[in-house]
C-alpha atoms as a PDB file:
ATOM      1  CA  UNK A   1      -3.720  15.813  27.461  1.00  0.00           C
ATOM      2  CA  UNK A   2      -4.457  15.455  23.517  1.00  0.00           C
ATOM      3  CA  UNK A   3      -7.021  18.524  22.694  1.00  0.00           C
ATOM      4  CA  UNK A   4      -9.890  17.770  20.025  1.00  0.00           C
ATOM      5  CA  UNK A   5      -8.616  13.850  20.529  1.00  0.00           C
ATOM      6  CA  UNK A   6     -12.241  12.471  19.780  1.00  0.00           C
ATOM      7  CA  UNK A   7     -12.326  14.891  16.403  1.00  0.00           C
ATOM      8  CA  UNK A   8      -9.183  13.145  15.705  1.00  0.00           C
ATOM      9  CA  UNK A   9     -10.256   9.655  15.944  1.00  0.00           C
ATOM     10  CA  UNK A  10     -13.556  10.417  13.806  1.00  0.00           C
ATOM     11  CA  UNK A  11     -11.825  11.851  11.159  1.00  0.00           C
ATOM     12  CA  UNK A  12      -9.305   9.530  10.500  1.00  0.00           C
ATOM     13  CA  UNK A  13     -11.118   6.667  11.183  1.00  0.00           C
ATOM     14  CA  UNK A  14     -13.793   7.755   8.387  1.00  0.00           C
ATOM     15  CA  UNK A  15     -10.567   8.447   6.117  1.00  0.00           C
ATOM     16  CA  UNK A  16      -8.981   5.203   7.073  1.00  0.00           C
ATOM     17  CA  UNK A  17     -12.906   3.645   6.056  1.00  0.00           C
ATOM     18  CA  UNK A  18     -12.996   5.203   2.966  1.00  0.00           C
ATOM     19  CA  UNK A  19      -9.458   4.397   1.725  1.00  0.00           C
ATOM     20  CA  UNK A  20     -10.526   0.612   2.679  1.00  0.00           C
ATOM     21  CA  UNK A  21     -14.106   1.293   0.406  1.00  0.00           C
ATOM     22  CA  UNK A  22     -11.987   2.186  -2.205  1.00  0.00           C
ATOM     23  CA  UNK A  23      -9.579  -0.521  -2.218  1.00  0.00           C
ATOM     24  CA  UNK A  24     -12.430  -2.932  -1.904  1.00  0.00           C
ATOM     25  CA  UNK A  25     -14.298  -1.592  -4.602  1.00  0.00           C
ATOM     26  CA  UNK A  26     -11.447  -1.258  -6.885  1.00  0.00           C
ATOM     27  CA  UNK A  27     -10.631  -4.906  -6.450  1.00  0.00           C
ATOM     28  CA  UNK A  28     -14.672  -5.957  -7.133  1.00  0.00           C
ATOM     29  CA  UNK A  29     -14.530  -3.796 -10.181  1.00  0.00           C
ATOM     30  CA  UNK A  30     -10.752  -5.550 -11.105  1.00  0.00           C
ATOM     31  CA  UNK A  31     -12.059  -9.396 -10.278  1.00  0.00           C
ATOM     32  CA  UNK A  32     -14.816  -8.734 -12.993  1.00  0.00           C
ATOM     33  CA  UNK A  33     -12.071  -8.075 -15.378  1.00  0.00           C
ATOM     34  CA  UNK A  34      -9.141  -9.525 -17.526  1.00  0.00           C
ATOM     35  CA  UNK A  35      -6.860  -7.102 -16.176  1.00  0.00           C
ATOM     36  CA  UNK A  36      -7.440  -9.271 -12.469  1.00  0.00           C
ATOM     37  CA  UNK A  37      -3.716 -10.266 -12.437  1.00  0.00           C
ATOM     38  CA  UNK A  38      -1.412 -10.564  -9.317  1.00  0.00           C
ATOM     39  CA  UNK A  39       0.471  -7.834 -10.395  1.00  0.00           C
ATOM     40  CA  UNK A  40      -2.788  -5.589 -10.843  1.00  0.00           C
ATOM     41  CA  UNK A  41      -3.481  -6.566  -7.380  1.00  0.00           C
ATOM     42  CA  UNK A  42      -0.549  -5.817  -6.218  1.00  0.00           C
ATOM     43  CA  UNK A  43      -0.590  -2.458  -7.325  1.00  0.00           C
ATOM     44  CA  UNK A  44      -3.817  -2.004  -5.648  1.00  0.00           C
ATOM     45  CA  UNK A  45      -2.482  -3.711  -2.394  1.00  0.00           C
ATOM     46  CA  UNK A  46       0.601  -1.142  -2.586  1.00  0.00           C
ATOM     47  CA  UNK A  47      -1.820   1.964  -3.010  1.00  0.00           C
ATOM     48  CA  UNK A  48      -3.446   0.824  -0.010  1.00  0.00           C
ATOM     49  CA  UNK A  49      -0.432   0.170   2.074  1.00  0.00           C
ATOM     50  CA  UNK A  50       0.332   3.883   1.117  1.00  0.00           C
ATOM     51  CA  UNK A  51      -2.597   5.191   1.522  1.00  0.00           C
ATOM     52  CA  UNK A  52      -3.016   4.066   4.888  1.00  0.00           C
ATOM     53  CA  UNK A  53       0.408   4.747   6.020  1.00  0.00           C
ATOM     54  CA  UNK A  54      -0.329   8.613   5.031  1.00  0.00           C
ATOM     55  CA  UNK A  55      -3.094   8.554   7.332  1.00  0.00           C
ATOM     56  CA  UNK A  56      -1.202   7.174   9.543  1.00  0.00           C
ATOM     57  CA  UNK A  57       1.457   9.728   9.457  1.00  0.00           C
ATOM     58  CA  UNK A  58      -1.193  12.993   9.678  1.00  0.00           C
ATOM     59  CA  UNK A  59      -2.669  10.595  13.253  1.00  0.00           C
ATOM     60  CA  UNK A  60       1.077  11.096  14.507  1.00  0.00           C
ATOM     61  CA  UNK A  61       1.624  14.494  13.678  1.00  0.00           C
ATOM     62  CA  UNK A  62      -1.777  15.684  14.202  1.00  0.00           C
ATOM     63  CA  UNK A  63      -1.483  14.266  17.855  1.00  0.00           C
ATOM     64  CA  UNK A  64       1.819  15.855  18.597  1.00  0.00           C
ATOM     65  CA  UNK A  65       0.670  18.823  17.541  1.00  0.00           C
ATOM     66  CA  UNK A  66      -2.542  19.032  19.948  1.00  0.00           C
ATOM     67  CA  UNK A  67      -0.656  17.703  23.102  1.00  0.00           C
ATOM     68  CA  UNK A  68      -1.172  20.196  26.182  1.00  0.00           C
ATOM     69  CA  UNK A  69       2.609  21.015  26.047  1.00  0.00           C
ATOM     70  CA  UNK A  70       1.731  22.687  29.603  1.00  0.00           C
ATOM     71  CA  UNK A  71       0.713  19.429  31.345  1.00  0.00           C
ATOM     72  CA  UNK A  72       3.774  17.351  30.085  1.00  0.00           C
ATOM     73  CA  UNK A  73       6.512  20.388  31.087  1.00  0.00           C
ATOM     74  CA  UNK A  74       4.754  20.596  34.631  1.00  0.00           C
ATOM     75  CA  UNK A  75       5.056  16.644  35.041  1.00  0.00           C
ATOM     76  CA  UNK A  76       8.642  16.533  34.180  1.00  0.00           C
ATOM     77  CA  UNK A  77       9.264  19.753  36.679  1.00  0.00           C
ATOM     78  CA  UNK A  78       7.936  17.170  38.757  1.00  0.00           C
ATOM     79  CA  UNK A  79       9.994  14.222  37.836  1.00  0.00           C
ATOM     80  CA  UNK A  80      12.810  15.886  37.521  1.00  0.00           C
ATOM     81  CA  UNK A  81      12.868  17.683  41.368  1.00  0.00           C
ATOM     82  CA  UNK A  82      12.055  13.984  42.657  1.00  0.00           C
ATOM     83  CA  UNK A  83      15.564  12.958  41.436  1.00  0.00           C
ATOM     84  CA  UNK A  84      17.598  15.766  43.246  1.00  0.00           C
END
């Protein structure tokens, strides 16, 4: 019912990787510093809490967008002539 669902899942899931590579590097690079504070890593933590969420956000859209509009109208024809 989702078209191009397995492109879908590799891309974000390498995006979703790479925003955690990030973060994790970021937060190596931080610990080796005097700047390694809990609000420095909070800051980090927030960017990525938003990061993610972003992601997040394209995966919904993204998925309503390639839903085979046909297949769902058909089933509620369906549903809907079961009920009269």
């Amino acid at each position: 019912m989702i078209r191009d669902k397995e492109r879908i899942i590799q891309e974000k899931t390498d995006k979703v990787s790479q925003i955690v590579k990030d973060y994790i590097e970021e937060m190596d690079t931080l610990s080796e510093t005097d700047r390694f504070t809990i609000d420095n890593i909070e800051k980090l933590w927030e960017g990525l809490d938003k990061s993610t969420r972003e992601v997040y956000k394209e995966i919904g859209r993204e998925i309503i967008e390639k839903i085979d509009e046909r297949k769902a109208i058909r089933a509620k024809k369906v549903s809907t002539k079961r009920k009269v």
